[in-house]
PDB file of N, CA and C in Angstrom:
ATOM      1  N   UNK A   1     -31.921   8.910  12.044  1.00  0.00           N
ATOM      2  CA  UNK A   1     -31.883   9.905  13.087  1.00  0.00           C
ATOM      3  C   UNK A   1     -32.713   9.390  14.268  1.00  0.00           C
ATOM      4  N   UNK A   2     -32.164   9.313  15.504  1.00  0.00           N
ATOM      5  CA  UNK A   2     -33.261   8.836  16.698  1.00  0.00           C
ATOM      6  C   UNK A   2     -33.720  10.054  17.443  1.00  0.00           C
ATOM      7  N   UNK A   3     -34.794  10.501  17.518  1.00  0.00           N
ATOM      8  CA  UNK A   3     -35.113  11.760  18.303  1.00  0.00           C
ATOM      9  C   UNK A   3     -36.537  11.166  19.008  1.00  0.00           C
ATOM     10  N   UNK A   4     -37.166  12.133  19.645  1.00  0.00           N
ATOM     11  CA  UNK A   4     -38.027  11.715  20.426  1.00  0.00           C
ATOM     12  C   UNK A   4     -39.647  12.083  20.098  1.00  0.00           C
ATOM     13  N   UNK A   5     -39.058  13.191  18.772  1.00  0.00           N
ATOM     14  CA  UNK A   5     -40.365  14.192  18.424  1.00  0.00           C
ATOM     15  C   UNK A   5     -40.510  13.718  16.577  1.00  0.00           C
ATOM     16  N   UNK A   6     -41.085  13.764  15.444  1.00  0.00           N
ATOM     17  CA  UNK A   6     -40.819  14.232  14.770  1.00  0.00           C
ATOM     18  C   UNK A   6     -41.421  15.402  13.832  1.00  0.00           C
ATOM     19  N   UNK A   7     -40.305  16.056  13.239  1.00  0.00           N
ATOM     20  CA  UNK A   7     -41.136  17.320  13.151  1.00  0.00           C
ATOM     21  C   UNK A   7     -41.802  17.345  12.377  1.00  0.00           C
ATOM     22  N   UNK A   8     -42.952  18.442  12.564  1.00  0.00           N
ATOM     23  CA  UNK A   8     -44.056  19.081  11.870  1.00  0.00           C
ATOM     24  C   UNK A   8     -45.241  17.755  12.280  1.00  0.00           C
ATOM     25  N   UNK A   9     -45.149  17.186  13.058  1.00  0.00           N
ATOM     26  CA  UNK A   9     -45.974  16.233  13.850  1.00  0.00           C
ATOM     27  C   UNK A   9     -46.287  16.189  15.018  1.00  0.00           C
ATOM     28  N   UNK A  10     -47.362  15.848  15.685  1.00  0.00           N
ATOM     29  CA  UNK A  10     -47.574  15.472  17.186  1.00  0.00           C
ATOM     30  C   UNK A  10     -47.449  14.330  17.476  1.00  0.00           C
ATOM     31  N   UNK A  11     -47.175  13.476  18.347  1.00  0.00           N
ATOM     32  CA  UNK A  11     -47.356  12.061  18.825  1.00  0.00           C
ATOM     33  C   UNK A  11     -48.943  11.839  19.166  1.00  0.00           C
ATOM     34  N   UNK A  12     -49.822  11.360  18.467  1.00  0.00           N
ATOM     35  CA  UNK A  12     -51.208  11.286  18.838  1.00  0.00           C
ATOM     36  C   UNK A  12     -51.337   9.805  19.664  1.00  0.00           C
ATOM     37  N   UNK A  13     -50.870   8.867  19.588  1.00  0.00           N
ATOM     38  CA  UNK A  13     -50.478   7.396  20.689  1.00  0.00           C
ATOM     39  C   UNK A  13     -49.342   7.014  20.156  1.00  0.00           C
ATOM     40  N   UNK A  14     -48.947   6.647  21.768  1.00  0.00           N
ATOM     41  CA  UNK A  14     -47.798   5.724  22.067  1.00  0.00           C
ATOM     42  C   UNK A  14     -48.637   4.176  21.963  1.00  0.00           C
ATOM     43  N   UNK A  15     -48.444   3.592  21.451  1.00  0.00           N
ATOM     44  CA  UNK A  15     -48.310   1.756  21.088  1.00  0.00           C
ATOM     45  C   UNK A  15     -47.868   0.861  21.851  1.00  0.00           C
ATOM     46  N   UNK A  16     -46.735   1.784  22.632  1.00  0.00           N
ATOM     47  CA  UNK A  16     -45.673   0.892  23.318  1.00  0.00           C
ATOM     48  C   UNK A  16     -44.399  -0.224  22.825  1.00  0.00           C
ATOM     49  N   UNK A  17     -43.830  -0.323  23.587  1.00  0.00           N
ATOM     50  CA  UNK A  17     -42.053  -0.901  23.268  1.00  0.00           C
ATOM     51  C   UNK A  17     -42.120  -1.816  21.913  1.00  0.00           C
ATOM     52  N   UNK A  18     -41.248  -1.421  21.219  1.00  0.00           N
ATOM     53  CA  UNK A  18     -41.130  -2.497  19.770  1.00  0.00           C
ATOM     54  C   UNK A  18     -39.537  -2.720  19.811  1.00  0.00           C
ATOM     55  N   UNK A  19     -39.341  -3.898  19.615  1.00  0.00           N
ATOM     56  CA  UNK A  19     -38.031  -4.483  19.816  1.00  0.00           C
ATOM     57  C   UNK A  19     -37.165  -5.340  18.656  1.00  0.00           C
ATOM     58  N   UNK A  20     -36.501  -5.270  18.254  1.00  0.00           N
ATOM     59  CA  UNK A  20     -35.601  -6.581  16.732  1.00  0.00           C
ATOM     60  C   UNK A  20     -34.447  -6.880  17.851  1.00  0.00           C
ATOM     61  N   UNK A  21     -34.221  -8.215  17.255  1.00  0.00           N
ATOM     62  CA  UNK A  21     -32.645  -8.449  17.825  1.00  0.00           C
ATOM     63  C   UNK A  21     -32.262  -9.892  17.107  1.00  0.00           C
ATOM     64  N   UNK A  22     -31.095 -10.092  17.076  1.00  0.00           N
ATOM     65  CA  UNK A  22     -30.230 -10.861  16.514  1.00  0.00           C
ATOM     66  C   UNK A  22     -29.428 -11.351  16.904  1.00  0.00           C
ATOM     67  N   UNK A  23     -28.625 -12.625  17.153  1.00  0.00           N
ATOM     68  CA  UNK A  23     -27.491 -13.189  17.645  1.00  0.00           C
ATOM     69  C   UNK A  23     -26.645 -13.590  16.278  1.00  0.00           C
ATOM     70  N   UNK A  24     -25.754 -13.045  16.659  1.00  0.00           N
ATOM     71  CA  UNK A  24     -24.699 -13.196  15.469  1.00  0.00           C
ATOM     72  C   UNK A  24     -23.325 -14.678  15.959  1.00  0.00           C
ATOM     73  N   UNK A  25     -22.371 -15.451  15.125  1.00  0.00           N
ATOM     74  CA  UNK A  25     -21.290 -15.680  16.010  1.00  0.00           C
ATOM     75  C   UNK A  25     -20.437 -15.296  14.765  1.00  0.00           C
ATOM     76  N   UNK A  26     -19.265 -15.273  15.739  1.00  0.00           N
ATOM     77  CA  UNK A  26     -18.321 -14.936  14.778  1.00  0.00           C
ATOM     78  C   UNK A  26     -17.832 -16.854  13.940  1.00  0.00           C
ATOM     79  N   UNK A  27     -17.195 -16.242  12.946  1.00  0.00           N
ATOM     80  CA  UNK A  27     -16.392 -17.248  12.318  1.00  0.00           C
ATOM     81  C   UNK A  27     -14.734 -17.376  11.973  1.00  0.00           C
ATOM     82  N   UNK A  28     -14.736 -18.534  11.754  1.00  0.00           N
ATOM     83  CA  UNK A  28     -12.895 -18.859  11.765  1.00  0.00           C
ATOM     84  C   UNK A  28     -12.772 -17.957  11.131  1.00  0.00           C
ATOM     85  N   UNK A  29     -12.952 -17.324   9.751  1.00  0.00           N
ATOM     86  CA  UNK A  29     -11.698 -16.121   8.651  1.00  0.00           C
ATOM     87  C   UNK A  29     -12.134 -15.380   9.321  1.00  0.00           C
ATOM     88  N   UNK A  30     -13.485 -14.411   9.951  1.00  0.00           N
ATOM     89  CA  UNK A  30     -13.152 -13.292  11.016  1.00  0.00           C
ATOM     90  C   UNK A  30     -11.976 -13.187  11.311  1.00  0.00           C
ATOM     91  N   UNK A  31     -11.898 -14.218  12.481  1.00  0.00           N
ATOM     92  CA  UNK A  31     -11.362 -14.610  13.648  1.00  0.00           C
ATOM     93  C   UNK A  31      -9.557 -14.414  13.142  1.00  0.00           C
ATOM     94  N   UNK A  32      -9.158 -15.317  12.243  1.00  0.00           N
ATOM     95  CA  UNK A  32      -7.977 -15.439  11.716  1.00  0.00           C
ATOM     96  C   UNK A  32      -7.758 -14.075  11.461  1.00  0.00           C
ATOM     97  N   UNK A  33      -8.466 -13.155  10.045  1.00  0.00           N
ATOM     98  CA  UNK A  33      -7.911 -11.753  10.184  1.00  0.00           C
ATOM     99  C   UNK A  33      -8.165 -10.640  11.176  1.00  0.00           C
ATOM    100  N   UNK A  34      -8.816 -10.753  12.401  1.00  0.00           N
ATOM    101  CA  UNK A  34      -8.717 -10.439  13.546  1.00  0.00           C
ATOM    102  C   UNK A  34      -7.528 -10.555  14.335  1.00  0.00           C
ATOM    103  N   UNK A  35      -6.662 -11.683  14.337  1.00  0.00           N
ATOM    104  CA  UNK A  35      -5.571 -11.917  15.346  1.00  0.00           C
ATOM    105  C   UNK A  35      -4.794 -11.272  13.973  1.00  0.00           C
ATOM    106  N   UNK A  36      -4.703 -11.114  13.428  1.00  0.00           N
ATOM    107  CA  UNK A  36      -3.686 -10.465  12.265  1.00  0.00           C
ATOM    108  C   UNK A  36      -3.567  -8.789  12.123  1.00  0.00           C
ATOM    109  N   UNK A  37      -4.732  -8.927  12.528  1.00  0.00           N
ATOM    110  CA  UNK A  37      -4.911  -6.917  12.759  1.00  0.00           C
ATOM    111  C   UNK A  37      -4.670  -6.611  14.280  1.00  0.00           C
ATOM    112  N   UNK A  38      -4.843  -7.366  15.058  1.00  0.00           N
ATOM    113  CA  UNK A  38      -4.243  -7.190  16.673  1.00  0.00           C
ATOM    114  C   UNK A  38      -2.819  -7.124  16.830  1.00  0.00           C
ATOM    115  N   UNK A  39      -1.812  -7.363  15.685  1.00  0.00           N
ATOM    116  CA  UNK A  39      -0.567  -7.372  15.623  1.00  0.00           C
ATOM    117  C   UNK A  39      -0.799  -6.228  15.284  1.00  0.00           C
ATOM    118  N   UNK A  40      -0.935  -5.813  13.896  1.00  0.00           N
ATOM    119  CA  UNK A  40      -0.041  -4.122  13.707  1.00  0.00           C
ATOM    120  C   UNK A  40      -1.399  -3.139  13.957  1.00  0.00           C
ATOM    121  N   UNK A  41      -2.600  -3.408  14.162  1.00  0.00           N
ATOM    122  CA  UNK A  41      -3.815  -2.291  14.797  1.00  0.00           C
ATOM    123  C   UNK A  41      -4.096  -2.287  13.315  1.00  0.00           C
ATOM    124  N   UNK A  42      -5.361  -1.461  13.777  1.00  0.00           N
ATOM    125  CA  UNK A  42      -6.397  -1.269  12.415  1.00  0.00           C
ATOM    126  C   UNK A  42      -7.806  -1.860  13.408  1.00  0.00           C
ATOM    127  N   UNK A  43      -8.466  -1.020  11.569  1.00  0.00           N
ATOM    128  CA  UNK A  43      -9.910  -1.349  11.850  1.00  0.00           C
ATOM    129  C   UNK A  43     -10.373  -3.307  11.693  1.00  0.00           C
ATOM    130  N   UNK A  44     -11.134  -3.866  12.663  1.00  0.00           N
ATOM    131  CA  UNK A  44     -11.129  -5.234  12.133  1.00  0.00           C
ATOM    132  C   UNK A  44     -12.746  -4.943  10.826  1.00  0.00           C
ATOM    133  N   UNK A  45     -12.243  -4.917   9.782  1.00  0.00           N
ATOM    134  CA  UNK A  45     -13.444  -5.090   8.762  1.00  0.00           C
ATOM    135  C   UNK A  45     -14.488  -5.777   9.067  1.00  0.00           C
ATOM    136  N   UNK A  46     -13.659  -7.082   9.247  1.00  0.00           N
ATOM    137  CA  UNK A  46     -14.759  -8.093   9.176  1.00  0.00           C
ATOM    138  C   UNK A  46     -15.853  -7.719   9.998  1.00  0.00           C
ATOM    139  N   UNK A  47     -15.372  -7.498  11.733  1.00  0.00           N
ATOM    140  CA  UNK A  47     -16.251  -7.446  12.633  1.00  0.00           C
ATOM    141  C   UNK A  47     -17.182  -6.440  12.429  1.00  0.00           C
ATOM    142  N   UNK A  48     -16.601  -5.532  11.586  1.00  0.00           N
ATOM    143  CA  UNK A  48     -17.358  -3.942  11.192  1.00  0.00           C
ATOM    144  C   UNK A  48     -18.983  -4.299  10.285  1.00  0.00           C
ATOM    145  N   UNK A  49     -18.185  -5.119   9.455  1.00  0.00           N
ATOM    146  CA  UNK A  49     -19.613  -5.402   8.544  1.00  0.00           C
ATOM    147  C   UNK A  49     -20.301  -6.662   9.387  1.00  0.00           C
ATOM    148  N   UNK A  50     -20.185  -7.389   9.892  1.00  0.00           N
ATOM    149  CA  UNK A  50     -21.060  -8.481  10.993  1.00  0.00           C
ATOM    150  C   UNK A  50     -22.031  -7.361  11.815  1.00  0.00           C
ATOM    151  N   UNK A  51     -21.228  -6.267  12.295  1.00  0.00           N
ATOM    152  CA  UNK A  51     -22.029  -5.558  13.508  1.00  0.00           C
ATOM    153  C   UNK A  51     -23.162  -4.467  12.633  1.00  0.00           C
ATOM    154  N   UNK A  52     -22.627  -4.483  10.982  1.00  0.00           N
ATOM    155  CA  UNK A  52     -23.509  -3.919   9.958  1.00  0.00           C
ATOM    156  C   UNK A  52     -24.863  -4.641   9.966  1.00  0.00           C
ATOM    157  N   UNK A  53     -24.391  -5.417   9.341  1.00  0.00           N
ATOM    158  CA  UNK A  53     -25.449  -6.579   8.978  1.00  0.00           C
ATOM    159  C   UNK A  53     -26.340  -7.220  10.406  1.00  0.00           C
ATOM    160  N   UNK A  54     -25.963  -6.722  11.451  1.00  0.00           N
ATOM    161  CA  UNK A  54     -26.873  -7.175  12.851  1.00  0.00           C
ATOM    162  C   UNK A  54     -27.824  -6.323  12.909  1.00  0.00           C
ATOM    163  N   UNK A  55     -27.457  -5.183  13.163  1.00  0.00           N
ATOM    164  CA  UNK A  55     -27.810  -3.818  13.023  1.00  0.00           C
ATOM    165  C   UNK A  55     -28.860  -3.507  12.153  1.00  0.00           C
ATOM    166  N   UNK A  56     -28.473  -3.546  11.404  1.00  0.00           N
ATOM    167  CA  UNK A  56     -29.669  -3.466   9.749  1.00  0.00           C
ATOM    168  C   UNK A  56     -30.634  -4.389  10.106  1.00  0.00           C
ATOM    169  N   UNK A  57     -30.339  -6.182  10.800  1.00  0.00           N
ATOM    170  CA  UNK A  57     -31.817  -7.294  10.571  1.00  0.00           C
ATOM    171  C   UNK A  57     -32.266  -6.623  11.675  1.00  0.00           C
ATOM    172  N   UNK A  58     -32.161  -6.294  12.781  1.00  0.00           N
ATOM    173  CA  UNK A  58     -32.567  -5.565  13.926  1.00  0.00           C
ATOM    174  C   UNK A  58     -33.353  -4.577  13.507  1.00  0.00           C
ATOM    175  N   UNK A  59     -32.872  -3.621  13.457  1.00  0.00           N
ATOM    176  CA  UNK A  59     -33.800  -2.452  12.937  1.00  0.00           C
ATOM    177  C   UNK A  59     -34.683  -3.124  12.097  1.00  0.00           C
ATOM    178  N   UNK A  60     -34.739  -3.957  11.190  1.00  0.00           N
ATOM    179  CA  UNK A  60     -35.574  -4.362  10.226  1.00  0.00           C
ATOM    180  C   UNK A  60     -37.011  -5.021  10.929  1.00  0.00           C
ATOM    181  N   UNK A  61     -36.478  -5.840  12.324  1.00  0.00           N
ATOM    182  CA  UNK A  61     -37.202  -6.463  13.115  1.00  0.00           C
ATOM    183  C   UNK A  61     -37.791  -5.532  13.791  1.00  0.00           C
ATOM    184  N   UNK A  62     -37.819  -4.558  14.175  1.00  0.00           N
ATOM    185  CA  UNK A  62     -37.876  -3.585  15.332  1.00  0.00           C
ATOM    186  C   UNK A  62     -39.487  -2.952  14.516  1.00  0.00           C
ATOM    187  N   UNK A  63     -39.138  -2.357  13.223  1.00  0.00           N
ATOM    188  CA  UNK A  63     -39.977  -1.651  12.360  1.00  0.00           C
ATOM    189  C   UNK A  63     -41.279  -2.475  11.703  1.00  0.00           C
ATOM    190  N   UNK A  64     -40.933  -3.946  11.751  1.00  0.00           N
ATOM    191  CA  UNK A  64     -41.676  -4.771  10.834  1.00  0.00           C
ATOM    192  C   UNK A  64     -43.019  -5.048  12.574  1.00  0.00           C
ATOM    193  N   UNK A  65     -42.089  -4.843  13.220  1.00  0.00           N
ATOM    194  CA  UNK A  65     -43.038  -5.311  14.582  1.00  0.00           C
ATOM    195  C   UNK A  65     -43.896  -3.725  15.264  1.00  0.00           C
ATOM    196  N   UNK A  66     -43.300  -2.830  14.230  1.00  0.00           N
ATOM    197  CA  UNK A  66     -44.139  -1.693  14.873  1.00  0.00           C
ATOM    198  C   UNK A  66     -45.072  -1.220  13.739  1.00  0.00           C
ATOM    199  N   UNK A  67     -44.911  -2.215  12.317  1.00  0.00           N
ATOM    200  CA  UNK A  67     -45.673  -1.654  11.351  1.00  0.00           C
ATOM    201  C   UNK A  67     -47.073  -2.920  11.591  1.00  0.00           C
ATOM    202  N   UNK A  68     -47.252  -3.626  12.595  1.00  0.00           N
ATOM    203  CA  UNK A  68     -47.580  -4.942  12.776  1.00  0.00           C
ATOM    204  C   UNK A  68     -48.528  -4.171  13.713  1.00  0.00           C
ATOM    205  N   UNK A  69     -48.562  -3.410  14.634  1.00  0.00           N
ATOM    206  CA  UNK A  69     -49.687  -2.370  15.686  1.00  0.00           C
ATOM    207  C   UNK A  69     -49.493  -0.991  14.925  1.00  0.00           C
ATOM    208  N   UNK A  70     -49.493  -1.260  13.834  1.00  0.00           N
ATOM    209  CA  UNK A  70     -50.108   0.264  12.943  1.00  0.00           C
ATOM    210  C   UNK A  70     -49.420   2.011  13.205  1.00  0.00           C
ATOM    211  N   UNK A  71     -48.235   1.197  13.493  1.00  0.00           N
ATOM    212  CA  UNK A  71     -47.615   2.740  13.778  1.00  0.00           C
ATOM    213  C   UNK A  71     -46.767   3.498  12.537  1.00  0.00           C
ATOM    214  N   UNK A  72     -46.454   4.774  12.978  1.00  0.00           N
ATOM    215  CA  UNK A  72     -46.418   5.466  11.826  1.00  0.00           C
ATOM    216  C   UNK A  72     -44.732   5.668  12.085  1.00  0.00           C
ATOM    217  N   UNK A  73     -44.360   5.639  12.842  1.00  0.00           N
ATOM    218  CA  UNK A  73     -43.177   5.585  13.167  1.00  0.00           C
ATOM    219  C   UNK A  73     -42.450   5.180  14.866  1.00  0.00           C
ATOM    220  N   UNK A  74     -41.289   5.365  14.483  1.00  0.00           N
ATOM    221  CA  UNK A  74     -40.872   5.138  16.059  1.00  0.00           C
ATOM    222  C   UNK A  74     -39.388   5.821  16.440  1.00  0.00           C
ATOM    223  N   UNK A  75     -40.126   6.077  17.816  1.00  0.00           N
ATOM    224  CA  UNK A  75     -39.163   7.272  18.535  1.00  0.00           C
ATOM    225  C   UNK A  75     -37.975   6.938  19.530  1.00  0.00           C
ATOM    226  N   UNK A  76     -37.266   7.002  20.298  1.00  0.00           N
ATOM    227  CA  UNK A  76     -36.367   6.737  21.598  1.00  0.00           C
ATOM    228  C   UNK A  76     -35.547   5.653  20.873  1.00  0.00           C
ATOM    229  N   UNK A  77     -34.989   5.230  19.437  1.00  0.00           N
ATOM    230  CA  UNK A  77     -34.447   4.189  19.597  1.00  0.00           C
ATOM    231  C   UNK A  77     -33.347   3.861  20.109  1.00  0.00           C
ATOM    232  N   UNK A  78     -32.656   2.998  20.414  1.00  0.00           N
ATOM    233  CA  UNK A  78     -31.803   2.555  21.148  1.00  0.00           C
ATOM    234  C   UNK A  78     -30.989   1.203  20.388  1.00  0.00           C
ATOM    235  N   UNK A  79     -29.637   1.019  20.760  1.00  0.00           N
ATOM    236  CA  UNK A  79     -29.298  -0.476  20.839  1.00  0.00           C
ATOM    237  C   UNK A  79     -28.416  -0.822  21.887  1.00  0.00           C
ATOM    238  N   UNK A  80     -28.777  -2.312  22.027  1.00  0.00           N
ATOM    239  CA  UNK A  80     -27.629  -2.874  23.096  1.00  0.00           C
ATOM    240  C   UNK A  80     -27.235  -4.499  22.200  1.00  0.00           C
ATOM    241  N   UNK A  81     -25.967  -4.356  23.514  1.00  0.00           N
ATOM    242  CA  UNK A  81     -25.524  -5.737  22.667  1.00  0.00           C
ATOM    243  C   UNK A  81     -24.965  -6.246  24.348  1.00  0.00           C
ATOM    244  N   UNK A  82     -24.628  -7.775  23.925  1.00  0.00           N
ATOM    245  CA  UNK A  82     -25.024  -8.611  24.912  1.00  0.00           C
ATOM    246  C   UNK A  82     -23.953 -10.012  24.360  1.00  0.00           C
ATOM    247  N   UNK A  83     -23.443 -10.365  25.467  1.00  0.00           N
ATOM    248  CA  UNK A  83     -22.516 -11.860  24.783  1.00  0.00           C
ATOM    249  C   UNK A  83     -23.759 -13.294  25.393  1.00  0.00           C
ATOM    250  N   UNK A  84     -24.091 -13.983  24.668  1.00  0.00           N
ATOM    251  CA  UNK A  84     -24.947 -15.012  24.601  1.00  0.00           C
ATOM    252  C   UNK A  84     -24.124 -16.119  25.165  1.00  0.00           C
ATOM    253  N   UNK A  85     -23.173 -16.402  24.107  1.00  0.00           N
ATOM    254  CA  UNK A  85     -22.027 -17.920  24.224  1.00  0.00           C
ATOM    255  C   UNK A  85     -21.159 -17.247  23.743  1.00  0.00           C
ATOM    256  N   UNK A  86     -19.929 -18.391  24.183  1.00  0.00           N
ATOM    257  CA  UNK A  86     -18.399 -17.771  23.848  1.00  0.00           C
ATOM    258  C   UNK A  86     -18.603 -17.679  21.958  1.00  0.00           C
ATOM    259  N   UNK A  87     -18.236 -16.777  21.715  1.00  0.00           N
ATOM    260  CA  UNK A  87     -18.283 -16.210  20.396  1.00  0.00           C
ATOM    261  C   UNK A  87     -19.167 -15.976  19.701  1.00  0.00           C
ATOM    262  N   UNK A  88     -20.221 -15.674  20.504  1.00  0.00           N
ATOM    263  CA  UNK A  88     -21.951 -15.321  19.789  1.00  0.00           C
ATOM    264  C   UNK A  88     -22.260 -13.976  20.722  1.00  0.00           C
ATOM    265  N   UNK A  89     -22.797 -13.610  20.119  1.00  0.00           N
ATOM    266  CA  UNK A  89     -23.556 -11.911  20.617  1.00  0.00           C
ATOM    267  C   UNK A  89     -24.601 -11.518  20.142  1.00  0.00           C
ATOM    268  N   UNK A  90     -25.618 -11.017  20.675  1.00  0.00           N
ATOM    269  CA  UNK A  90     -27.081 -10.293  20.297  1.00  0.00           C
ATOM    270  C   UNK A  90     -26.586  -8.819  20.209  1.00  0.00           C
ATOM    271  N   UNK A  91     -27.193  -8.267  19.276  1.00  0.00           N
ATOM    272  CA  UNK A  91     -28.000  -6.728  18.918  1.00  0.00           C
ATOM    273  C   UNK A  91     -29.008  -6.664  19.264  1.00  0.00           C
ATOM    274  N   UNK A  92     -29.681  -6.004  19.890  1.00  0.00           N
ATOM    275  CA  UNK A  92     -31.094  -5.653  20.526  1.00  0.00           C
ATOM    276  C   UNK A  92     -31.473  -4.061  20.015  1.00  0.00           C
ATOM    277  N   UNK A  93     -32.452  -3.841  19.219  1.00  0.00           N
ATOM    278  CA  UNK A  93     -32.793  -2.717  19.182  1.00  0.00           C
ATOM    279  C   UNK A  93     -34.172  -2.797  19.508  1.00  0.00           C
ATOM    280  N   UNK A  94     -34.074  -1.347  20.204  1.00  0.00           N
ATOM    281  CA  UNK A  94     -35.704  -1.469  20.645  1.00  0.00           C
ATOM    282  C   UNK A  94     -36.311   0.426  20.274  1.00  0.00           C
ATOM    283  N   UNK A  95     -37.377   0.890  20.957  1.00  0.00           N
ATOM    284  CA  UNK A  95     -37.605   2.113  20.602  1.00  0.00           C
ATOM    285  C   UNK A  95     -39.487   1.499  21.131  1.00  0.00           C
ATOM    286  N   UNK A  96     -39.661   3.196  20.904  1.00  0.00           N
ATOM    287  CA  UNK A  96     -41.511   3.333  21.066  1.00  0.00           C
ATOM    288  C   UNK A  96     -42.244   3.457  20.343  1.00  0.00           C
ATOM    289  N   UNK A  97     -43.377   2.992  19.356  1.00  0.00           N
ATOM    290  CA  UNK A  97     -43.831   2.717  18.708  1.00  0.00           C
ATOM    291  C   UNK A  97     -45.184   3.996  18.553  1.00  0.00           C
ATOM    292  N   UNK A  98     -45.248   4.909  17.676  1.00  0.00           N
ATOM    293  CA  UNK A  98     -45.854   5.848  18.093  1.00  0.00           C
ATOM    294  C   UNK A  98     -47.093   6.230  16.729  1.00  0.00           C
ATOM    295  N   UNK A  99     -48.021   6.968  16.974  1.00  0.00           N
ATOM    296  CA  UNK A  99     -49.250   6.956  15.897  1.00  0.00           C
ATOM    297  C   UNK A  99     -48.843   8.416  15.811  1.00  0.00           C
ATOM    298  N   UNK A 100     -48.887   9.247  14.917  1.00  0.00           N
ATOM    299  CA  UNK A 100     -48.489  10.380  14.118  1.00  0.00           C
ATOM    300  C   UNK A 100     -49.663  11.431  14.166  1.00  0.00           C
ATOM    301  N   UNK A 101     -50.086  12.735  14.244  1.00  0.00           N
ATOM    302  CA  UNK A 101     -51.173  13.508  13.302  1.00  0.00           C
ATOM    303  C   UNK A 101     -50.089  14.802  13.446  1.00  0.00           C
ATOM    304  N   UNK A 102     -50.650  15.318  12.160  1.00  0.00           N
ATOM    305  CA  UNK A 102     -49.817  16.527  11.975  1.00  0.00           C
ATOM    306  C   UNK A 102     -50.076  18.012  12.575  1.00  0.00           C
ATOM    307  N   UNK A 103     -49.370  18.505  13.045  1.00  0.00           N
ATOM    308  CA  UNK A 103     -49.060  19.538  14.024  1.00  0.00           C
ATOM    309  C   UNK A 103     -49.775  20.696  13.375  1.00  0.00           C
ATOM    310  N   UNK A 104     -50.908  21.319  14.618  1.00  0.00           N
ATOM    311  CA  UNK A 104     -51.080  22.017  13.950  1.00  0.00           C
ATOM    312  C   UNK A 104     -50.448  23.631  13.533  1.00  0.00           C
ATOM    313  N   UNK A 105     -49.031  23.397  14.246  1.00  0.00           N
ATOM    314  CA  UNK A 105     -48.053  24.825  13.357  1.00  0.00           C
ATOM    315  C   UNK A 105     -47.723  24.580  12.193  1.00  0.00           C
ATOM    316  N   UNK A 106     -47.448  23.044  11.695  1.00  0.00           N
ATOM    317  CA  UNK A 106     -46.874  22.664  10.097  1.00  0.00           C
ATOM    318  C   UNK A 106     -48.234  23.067   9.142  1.00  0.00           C
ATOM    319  N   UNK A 107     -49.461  23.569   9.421  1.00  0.00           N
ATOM    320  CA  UNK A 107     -50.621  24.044   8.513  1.00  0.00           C
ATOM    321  C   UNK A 107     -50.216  25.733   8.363  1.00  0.00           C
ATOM    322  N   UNK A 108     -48.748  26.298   8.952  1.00  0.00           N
ATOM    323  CA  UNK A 108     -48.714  27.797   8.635  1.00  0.00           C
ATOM    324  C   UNK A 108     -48.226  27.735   7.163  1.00  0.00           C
ATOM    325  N   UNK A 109     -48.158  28.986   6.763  1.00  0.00           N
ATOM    326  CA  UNK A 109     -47.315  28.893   5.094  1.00  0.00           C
ATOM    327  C   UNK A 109     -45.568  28.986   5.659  1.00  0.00           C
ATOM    328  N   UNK A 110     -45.244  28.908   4.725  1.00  0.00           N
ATOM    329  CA  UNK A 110     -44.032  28.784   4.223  1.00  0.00           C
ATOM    330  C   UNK A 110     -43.028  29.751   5.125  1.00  0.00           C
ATOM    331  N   UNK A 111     -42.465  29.517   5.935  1.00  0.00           N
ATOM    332  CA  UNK A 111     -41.405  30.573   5.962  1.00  0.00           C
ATOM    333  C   UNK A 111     -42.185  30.978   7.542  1.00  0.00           C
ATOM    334  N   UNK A 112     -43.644  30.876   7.806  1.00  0.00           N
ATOM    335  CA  UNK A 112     -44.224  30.999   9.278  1.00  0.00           C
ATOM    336  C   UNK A 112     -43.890  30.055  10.328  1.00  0.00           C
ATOM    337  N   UNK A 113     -44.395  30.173  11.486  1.00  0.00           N
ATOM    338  CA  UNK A 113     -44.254  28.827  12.584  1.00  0.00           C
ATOM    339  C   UNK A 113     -42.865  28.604  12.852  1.00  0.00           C
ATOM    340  N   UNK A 114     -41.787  29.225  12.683  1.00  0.00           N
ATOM    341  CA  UNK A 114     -40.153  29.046  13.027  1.00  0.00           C
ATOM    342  C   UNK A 114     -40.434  29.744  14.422  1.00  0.00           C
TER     343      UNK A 114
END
C-alpha cells in the first residue's frame, strides 16, 4: 500500500529520499514469444514477470537503503521506468524514508478515536 501517513502513527523524522533501481534487458525467447503474441494479442507473460522481478529487486533496494538510516518505514512511494539502451530499461523506485512514534489517539481503547 503507498500512502503518505501510517496509521495509528505519527511521522516523528523524515530521513529523506531512499531510492532501488534496476536495469533489466530483455532476451531472445522474450523477444521471440513477444512477436508471436503481437500477432493474435494477449498478455506478453514474459515481459509481465521481468517487470515482476524488477520491481520486487527495487523495492528490495529502496527498503534495504532506508533500513541502512534507521527508518521504520517509508512513505510517498513511487516508480519510474526509463529506456537505458536499445533493449535495456531501469525501474527506479524511490519514496521517503521516515522514523515512526505512535499516535497519541491509537493509546484510546478499543472501538474510541474513530
Amino acid at each position: 500500500m503507498n500512502t503518505e501517513t501510517i496509521p495509528g502513527y505519527e511521522i516523528e523524522q523524515t530521513l529523506g529520499i531512499v531510492q532501488g533501481n534496476t536495469i533489466r534487458a530483455k532476451n531472445v525467447g522474450r523477444d521471440i514469444a513477444a512477436s508471436f503474441k503481437n500477432l493474435v494479442g494477449g498478455e506478453l507473460k514474459g515481459y509481465t514477470e521481468l517487470l515482476t522481478e524488477a520491481r520486487r529487486e527495487a523495492i528490495e533496494r529502496m527498503l534495504a537503503q532506508a533500513q541502512q538510516l534507521g527508518a521504520d518505514a517509508v512513505v510517498n512511494v513511487r516508480f519510474t521506468t526509463s529506456a537505458v539502451a536499445s533493449g535495456a530499461a531501469e525501474l527506479y523506485a524511490y519514496g521517503t524514508a521516515v522514523r515512526l512514534s505512535a499516535s497519541p489517539s491509537s493509546a484510546a481503547a478499543p472501538g474510541e478515536g474513530y
